[in-house]
C-alpha atoms as a PDB file:
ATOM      1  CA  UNK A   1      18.713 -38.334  15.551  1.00  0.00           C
ATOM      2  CA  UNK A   2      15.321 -40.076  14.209  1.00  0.00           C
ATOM      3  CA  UNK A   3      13.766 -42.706  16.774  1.00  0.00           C
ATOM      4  CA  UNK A   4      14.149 -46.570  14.776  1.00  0.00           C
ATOM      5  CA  UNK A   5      10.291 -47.775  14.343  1.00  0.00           C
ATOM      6  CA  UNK A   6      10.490 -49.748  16.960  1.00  0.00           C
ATOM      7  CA  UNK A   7      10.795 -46.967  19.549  1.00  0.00           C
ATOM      8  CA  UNK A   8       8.597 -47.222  22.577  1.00  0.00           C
ATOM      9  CA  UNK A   9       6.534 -43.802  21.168  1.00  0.00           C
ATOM     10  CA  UNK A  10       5.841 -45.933  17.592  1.00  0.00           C
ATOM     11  CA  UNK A  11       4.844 -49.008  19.566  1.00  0.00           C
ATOM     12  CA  UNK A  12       2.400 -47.121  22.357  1.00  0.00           C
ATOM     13  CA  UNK A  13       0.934 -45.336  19.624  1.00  0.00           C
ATOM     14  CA  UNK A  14       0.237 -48.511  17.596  1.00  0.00           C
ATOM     15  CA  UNK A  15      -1.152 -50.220  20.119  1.00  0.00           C
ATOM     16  CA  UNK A  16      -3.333 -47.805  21.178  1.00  0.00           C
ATOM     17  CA  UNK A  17      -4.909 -47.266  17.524  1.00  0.00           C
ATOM     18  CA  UNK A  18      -5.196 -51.065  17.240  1.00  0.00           C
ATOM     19  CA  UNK A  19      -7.040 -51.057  20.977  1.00  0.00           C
ATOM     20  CA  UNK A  20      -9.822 -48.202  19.814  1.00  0.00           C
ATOM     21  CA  UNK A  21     -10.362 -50.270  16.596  1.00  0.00           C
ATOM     22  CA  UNK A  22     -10.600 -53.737  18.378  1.00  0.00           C
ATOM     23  CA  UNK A  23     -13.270 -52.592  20.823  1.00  0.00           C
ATOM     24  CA  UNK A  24     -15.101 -50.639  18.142  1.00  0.00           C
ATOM     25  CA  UNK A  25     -15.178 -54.086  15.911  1.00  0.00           C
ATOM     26  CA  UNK A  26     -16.194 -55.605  19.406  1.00  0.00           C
ATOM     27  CA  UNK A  27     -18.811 -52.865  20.567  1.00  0.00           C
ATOM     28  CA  UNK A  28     -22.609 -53.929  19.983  1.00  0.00           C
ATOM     29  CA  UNK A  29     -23.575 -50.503  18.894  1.00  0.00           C
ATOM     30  CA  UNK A  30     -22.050 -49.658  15.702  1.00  0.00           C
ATOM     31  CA  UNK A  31     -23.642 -46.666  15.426  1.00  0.00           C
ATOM     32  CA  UNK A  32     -22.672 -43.320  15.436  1.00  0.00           C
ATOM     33  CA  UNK A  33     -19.957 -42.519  17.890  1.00  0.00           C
ATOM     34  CA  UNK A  34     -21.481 -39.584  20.435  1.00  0.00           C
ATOM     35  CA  UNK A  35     -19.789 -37.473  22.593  1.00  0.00           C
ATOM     36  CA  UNK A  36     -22.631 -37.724  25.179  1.00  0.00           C
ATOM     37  CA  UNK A  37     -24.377 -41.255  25.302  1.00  0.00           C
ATOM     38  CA  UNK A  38     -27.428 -39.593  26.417  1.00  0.00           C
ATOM     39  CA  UNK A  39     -27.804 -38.342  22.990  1.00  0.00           C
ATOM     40  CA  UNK A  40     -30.554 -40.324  21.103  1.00  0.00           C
ATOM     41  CA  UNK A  41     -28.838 -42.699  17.788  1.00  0.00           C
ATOM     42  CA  UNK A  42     -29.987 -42.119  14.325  1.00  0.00           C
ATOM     43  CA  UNK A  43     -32.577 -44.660  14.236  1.00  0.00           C
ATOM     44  CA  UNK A  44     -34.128 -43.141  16.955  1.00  0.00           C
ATOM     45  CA  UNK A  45     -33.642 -38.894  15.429  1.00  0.00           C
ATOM     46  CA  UNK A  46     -36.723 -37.387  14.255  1.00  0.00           C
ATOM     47  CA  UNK A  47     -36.595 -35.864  10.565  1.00  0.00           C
ATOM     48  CA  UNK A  48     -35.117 -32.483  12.154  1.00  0.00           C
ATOM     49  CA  UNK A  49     -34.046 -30.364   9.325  1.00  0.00           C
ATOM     50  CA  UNK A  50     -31.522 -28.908  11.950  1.00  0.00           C
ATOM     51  CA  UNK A  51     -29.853 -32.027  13.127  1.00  0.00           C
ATOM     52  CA  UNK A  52     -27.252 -31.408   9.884  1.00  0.00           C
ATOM     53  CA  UNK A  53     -26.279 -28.322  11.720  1.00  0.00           C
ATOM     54  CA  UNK A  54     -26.704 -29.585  15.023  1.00  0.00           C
ATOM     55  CA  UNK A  55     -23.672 -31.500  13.636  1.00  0.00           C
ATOM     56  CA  UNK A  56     -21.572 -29.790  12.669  1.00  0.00           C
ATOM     57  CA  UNK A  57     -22.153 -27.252  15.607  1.00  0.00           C
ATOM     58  CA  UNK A  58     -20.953 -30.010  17.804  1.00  0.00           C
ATOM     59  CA  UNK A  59     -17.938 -31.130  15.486  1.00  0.00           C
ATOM     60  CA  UNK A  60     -19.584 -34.703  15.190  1.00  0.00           C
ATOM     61  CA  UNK A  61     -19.494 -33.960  10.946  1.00  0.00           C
ATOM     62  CA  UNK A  62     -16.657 -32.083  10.116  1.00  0.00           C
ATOM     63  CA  UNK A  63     -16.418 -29.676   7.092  1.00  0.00           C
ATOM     64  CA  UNK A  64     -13.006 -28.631   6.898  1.00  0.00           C
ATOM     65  CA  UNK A  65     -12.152 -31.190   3.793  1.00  0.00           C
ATOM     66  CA  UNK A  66     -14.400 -28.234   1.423  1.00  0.00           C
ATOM     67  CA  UNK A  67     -13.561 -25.424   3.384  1.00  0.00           C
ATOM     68  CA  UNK A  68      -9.829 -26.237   3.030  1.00  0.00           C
ATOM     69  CA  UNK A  69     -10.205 -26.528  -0.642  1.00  0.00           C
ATOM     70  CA  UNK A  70     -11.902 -23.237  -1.145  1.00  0.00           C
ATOM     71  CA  UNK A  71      -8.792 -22.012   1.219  1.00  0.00           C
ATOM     72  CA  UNK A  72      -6.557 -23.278  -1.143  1.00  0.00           C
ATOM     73  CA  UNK A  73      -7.788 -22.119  -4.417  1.00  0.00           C
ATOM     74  CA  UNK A  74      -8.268 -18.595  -2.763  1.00  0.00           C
ATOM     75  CA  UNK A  75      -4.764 -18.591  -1.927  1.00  0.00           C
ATOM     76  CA  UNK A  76      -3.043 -20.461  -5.184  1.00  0.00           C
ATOM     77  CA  UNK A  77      -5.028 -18.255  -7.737  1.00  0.00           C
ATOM     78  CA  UNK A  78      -6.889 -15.363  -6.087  1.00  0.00           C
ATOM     79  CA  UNK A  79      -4.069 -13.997  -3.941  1.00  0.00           C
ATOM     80  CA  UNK A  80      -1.419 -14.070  -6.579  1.00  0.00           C
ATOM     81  CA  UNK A  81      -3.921 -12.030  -8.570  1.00  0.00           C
ATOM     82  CA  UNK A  82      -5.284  -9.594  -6.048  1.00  0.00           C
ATOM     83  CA  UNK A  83      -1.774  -8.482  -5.158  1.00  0.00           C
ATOM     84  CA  UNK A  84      -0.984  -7.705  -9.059  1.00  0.00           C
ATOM     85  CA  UNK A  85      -4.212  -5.556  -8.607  1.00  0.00           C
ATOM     86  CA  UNK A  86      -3.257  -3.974  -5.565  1.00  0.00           C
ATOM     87  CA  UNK A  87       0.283  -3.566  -6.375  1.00  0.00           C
ATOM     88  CA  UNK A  88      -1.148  -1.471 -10.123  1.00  0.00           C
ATOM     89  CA  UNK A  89      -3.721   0.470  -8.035  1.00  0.00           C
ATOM     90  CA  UNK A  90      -1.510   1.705  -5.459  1.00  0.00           C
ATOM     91  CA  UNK A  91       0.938   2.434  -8.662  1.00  0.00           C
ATOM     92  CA  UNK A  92      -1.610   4.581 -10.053  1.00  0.00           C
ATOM     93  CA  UNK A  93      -3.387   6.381  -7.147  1.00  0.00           C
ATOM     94  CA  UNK A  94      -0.335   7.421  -5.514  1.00  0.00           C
ATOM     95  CA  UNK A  95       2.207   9.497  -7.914  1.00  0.00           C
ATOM     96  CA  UNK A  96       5.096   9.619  -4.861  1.00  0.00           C
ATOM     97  CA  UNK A  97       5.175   5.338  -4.670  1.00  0.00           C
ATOM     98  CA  UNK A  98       4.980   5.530  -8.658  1.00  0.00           C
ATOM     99  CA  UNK A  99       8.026   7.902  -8.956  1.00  0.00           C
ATOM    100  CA  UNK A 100       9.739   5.718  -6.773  1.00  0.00           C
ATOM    101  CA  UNK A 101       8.760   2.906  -8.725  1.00  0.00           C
ATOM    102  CA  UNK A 102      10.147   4.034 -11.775  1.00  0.00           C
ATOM    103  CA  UNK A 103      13.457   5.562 -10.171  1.00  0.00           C
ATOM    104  CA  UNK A 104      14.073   2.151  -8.857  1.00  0.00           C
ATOM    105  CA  UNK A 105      13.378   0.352 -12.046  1.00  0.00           C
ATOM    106  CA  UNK A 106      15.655   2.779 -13.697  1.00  0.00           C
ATOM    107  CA  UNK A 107      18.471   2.108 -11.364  1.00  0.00           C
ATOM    108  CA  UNK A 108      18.013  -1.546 -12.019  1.00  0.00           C
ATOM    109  CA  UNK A 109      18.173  -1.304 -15.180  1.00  0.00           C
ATOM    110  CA  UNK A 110      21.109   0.748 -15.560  1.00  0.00           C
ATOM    111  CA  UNK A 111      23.328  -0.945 -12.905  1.00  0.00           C
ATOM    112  CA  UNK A 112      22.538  -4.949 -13.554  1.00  0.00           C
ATOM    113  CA  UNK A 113      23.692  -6.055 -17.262  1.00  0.00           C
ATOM    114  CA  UNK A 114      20.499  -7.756 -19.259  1.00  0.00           C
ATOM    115  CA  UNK A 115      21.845 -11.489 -18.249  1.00  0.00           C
ATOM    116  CA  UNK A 116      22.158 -11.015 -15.038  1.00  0.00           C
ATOM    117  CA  UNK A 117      18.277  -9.431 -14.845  1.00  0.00           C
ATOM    118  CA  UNK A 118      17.512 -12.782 -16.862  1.00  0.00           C
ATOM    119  CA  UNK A 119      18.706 -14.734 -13.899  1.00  0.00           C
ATOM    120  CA  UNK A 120      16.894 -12.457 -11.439  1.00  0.00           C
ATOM    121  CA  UNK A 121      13.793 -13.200 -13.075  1.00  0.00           C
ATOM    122  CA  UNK A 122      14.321 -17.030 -13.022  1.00  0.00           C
ATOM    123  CA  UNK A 123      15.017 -16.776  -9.758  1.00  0.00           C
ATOM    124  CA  UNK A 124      12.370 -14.757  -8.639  1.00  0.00           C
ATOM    125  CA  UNK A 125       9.772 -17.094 -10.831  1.00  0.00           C
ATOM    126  CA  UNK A 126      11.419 -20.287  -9.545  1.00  0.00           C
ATOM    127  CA  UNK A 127      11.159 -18.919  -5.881  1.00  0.00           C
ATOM    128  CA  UNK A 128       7.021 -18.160  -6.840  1.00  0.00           C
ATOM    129  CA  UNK A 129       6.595 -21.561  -7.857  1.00  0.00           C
ATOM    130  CA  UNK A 130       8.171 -23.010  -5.171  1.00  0.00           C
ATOM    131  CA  UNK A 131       5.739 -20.677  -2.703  1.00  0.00           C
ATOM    132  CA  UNK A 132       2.699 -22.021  -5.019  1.00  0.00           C
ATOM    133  CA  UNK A 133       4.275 -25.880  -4.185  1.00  0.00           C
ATOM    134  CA  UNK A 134       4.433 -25.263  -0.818  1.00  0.00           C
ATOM    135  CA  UNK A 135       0.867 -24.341  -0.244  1.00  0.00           C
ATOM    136  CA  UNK A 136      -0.062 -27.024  -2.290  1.00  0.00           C
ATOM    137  CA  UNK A 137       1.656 -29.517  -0.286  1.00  0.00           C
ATOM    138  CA  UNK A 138       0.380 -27.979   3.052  1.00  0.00           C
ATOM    139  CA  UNK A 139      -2.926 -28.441   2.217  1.00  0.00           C
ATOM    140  CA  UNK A 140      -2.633 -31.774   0.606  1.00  0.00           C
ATOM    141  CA  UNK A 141      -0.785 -32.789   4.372  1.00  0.00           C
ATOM    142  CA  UNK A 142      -4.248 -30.894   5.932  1.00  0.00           C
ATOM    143  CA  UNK A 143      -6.707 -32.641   3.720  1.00  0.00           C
ATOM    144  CA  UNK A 144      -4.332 -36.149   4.269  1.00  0.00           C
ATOM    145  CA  UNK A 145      -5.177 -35.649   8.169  1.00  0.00           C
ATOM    146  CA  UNK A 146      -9.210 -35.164   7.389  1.00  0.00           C
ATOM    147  CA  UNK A 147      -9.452 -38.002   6.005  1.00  0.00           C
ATOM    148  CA  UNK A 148      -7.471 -40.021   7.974  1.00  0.00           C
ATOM    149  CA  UNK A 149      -9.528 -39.025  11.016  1.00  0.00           C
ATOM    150  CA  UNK A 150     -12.599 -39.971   9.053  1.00  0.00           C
ATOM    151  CA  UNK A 151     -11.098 -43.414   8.343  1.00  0.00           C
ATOM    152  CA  UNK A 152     -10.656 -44.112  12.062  1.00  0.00           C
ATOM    153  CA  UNK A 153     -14.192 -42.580  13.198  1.00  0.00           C
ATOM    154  CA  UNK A 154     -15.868 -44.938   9.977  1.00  0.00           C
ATOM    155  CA  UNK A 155     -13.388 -47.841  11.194  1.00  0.00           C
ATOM    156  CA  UNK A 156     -14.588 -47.013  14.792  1.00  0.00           C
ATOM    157  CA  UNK A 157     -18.534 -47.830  13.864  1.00  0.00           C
ATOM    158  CA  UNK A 158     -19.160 -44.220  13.134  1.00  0.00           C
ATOM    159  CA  UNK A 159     -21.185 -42.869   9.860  1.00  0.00           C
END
């Protein structure tokens, strides 16, 4: 059974996001939030053409908002397509698996009437599009949760 909103969890959690944001508004350095305070703040960084990396080594600037999106559009379009490919090339290279193939297709054909293959192939395209709506949705949730986290760090002081 689902915990009402005003569960003890809800409220702790709550209250602790409204804590870090309250001392950030109060902090006198609004600059960038470091891991190490020893480390110097960007008024004070040289022009370093590797501090950008130095960054991101260090998972103060994150990438994964672009990197998730190349993920995604690799696996919506790309996969889909390279296992067509794969699934013809095997098909062709290998005369056993083709054999196969065709015995099978045969079989289908001659034991399920035309309607019901109909409804097969809804099904099966219905179940594809589904998959596809999934992975759209999990990276939408991903990409949701990046930028969330880079509301808080901004609302925190940080770049």
């Amino acid at each position: 059974m689902a915990k009402p909103a005003s569960s003890p969890y809800v409220s702790a959690v709550v209250g602790s996001c409204g804590i870090i944001l309250r001392r950030a508004r109060q902090s006198p350095r609004l600059g960038r939030v470091h891991a190490h305070p020893e480390q110097p703040q960007p008024s004070e960084q040289s022009s370093d053409p590797t501090t950008p990396m130095i960054d991101v080594l260090t998972f103060d600037t994150l990438i994964s908002i672009p990197v998730l999106l190349v993920f995604y559009y690799l696996g919506a379009l790309v996969m889909p397509v390279v296992a067509w490919l794969a699934m013809v090339l095997l098909l062709r290279r290998f005369e056993p698996l083709d054999q196969a193939f065709q015995a099978g297709i045969r079989v289908f054909d001659s034991l399920i009437p035309l309607r019901w293959r109909l409804l097969i192939l809804l099904v099966m395209l219905l179940m594809f599009v589904s998959m596809e709506l999934g992975w759209r949705v999990m990276f939408e949730f991903l990409i949701a949760f990046m930028q969330m986290r880079d509301a808080l760090v901004g609302a925190a002081g940080a770049p």
